[in-house]
Protein backbone atom coordinates (compact mmCIF):
# COMPACT_ATOMS: atom_id res chain seq x y z
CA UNK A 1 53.76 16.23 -41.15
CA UNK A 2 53.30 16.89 -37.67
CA UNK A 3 54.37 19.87 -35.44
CA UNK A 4 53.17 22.14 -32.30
CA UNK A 5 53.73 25.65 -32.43
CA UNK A 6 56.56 25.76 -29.45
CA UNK A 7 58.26 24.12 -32.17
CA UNK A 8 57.98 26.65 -35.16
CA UNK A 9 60.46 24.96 -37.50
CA UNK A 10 58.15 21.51 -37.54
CA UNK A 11 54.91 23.08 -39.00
CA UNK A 12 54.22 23.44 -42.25
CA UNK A 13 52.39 26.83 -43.75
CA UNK A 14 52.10 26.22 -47.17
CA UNK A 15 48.86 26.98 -48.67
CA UNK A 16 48.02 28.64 -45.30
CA UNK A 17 46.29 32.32 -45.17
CA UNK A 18 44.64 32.36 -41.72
CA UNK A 19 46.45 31.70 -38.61
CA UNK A 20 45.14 31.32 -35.39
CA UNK A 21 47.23 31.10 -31.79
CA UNK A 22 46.25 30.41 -28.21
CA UNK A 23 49.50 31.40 -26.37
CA UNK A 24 50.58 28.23 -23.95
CA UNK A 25 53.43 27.54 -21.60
CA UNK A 26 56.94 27.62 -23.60
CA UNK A 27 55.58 29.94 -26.42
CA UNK A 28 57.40 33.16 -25.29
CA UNK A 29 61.01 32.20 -26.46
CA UNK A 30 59.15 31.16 -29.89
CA UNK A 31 56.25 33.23 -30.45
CA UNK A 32 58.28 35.81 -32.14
CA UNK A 33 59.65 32.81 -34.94
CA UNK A 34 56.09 31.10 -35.23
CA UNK A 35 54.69 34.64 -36.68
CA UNK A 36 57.33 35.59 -39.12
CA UNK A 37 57.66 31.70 -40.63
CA UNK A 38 53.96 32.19 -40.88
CA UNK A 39 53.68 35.50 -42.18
CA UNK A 40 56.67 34.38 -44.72
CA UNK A 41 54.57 31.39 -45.78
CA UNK A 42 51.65 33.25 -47.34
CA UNK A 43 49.34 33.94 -43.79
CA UNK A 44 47.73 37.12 -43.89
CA UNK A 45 45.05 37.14 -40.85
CA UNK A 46 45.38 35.75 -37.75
CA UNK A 47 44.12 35.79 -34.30
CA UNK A 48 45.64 35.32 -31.27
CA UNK A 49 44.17 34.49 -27.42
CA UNK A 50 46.55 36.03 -25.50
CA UNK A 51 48.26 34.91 -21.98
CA UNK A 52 46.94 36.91 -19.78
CA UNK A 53 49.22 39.97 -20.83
CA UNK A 54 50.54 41.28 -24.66
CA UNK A 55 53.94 39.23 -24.67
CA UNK A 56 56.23 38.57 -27.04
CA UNK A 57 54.18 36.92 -29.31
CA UNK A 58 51.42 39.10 -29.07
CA UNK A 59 53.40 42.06 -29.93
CA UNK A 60 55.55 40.23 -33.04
CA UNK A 61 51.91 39.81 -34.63
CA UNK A 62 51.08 43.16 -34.14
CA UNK A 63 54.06 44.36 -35.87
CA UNK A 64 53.66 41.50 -38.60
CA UNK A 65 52.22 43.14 -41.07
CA UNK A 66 49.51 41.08 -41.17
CA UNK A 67 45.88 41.35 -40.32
CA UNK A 68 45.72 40.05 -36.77
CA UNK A 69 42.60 40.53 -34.03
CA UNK A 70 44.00 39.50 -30.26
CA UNK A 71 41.33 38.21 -27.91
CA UNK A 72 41.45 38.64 -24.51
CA UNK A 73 39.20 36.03 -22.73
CA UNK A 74 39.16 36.54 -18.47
CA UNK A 75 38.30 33.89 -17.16
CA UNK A 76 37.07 30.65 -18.56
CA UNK A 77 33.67 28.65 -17.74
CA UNK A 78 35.35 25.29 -18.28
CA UNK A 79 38.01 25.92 -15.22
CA UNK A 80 34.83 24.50 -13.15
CA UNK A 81 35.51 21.41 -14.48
CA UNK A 82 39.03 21.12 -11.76
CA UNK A 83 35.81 20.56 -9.79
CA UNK A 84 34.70 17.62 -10.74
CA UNK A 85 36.61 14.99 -8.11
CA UNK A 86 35.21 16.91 -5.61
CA UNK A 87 31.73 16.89 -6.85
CA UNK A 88 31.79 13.23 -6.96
CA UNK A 89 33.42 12.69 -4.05
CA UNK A 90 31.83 15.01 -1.53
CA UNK A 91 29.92 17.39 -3.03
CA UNK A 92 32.52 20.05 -0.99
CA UNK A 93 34.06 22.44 -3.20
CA UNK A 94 37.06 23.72 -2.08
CA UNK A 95 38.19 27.37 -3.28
CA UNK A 96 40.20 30.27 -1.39
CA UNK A 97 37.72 33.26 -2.64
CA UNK A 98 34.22 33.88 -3.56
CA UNK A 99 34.20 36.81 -5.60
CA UNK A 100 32.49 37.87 -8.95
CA UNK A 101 33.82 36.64 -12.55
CA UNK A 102 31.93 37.58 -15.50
CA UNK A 103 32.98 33.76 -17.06
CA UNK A 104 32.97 33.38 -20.66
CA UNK A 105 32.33 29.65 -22.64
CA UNK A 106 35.35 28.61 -23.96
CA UNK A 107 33.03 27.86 -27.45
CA UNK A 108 32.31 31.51 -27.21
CA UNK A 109 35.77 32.35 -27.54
CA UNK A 110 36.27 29.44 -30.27
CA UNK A 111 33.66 31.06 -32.49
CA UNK A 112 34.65 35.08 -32.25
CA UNK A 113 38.32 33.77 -33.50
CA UNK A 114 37.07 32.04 -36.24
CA UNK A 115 34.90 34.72 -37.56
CA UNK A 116 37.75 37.20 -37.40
CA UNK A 117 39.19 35.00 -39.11
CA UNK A 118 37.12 34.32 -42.00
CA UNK A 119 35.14 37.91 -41.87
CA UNK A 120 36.45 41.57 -42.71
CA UNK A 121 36.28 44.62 -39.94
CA UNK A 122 38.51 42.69 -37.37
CA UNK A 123 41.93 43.32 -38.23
CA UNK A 124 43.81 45.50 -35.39
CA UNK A 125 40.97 44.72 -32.86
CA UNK A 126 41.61 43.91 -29.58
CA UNK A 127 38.66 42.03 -27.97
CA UNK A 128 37.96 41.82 -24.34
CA UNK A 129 35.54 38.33 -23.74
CA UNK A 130 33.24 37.67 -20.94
CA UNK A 131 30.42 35.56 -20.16
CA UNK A 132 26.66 37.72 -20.27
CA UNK A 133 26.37 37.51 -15.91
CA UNK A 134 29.46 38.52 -13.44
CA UNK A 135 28.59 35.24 -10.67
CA UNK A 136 30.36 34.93 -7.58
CA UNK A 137 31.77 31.12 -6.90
CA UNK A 138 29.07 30.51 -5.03
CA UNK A 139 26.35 31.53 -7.55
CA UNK A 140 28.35 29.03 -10.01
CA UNK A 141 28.22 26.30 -7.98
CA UNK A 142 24.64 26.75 -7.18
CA UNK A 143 23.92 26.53 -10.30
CA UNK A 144 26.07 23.52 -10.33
CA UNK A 145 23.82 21.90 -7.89
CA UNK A 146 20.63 22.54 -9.76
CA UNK A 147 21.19 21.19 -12.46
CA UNK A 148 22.59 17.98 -10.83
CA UNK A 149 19.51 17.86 -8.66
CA UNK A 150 22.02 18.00 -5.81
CA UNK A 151 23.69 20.08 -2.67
CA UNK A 152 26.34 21.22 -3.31
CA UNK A 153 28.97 23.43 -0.99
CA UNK A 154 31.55 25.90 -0.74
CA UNK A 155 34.58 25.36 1.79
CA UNK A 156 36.80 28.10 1.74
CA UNK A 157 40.89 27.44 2.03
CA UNK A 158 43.77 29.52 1.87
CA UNK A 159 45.66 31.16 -0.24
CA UNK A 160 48.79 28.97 0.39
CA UNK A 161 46.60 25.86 0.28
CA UNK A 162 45.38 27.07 -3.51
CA UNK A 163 48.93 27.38 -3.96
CA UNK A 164 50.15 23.78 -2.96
CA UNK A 165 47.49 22.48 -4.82
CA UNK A 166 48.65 24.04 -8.03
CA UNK A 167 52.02 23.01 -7.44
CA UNK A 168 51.12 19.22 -6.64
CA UNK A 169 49.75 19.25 -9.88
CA UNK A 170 52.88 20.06 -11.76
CA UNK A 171 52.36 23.88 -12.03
CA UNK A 172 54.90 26.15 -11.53
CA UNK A 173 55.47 28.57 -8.26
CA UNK A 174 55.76 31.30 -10.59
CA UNK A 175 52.32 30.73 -12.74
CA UNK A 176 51.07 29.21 -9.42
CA UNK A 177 51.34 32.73 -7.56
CA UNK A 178 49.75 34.32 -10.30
CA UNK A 179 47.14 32.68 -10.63
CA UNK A 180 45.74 32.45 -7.30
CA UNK A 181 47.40 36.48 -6.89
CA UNK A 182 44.45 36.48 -10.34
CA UNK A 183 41.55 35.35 -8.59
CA UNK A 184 42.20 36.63 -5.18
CA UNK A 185 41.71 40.49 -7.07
CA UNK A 186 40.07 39.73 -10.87
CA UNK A 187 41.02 43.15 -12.96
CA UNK A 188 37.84 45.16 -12.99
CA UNK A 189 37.37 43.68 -17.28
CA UNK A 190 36.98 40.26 -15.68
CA UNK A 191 34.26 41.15 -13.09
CA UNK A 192 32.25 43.13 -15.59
CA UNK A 193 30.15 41.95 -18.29
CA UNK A 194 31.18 42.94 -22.39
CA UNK A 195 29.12 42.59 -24.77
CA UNK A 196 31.57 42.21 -27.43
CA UNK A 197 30.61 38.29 -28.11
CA UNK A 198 27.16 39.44 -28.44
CA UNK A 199 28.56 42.45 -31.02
CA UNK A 200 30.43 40.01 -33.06
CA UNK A 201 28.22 37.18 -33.44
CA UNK A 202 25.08 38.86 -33.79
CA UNK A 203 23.83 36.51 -31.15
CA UNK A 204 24.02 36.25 -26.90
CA UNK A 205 26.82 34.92 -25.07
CA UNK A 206 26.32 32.05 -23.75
CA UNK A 207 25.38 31.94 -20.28
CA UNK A 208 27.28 29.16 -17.27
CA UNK A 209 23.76 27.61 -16.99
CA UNK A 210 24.23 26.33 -20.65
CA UNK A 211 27.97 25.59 -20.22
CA UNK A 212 26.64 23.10 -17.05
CA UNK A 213 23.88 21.62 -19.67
CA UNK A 214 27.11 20.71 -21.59
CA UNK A 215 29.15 19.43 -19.11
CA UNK A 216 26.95 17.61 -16.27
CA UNK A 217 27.48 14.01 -17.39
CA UNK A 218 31.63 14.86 -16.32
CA UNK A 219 30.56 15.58 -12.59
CA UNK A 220 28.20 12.63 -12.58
CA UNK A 221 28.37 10.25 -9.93
């Protein structure tokens, strides 16, 4: 059987002890439902990446009764890759501010879920995740252009043009205000460097350089 969980009622939780959840659009009104039917079912851990806040959802699996560890990732390496068009096109990236985010690799965040998950001394946890450098949008993209042997540059645009931008690609005025209201002041967790990936995998976090290894085929002419 198939489901999604902003449809609780259409997945299936038998035999299942570990949970995990990355809170998405439309999971507010639900969130609540999807952790009790799990809970019901037999889960006993989960983990949770949270939405930028502790909703609904976040809250109904702390009071679950369960074992649950919430992660709280700023912001992601991989939201580079809305740069690839440009890239090829140009080589102009085009970004309203140029300020310092300590980025974590989404793979990061992947693997400190699934060892709360499947290891003890996580439950009631609350995890703050960043990259190992805080790099200013110009740093990234410089970094960008190394490793693509090429020059690459920063053109700065408004705030409203950031906006129309995210709403000409479906998103909403209300997540498209806060997410450029986000970037234009990052909280003070997201422009300093934790070393809680480095605490719970026993091993560095990895670093944008490594994350641009990954991915420089995708901005390849």
């Amino acid at each position: 059987m198939e489901g999604t969980h902003t449809a609780p009622e259409t997945l299936d939780f038998d035999g299942v002890t570990r949970l995990h959840i990355t809170v998405t659009a439309g999971l507010a009104d639900v969130g609540a439902d999807l952790v009790e039917r799990a809970v019901s079912a037999g889960v006993r851990r989960m983990t949770i990446v949270w939405g930028g806040y502790a909703g609904p959802t976040e809250q109904a699996m702390a009071e679950s009764g369960a074992e649950w560890t919430r992660l709280e990732p700023q912001e992601f390496m991989s939201n580079a890759l809305t740069w690839v068009d440009s890239v090829r096109a140009d080589g102009v990236i085009r970004e309203p501010f140029d300020l310092p985010s300590a980025v974590v690799h989404e793979a990061d965040i992947g693997a400190v879920a699934a060892t709360a998950l499947v290891e003890d001394g996580h439950s009631g946890k609350v995890y703050n995740l960043t990259g190992p450098e805080a790099l200013t949008t110009r740093e990234r993209i410089a970094i960008l252009g190394t490793a693509l042997g090429r020059d690459l540059a920063l053109e700065r645009i408004t705030r409203q043009q950031a906006i129309d931008r995210l709403l000409a690609d479906g998103v909403s005025p209300q997540d498209a205000e806060y997410v450029i209201g986000w970037h234009s002041d990052p909280p003070v967790e997201a422009r300093t460097v934790d070393d809680t990936v480095e605490r719970v995998l026993g091993r560095p976090a990895r670093t944008f350089a490594q994350w641009v290894k990954e991915y420089a085929d995708r901005f390849s002419r």
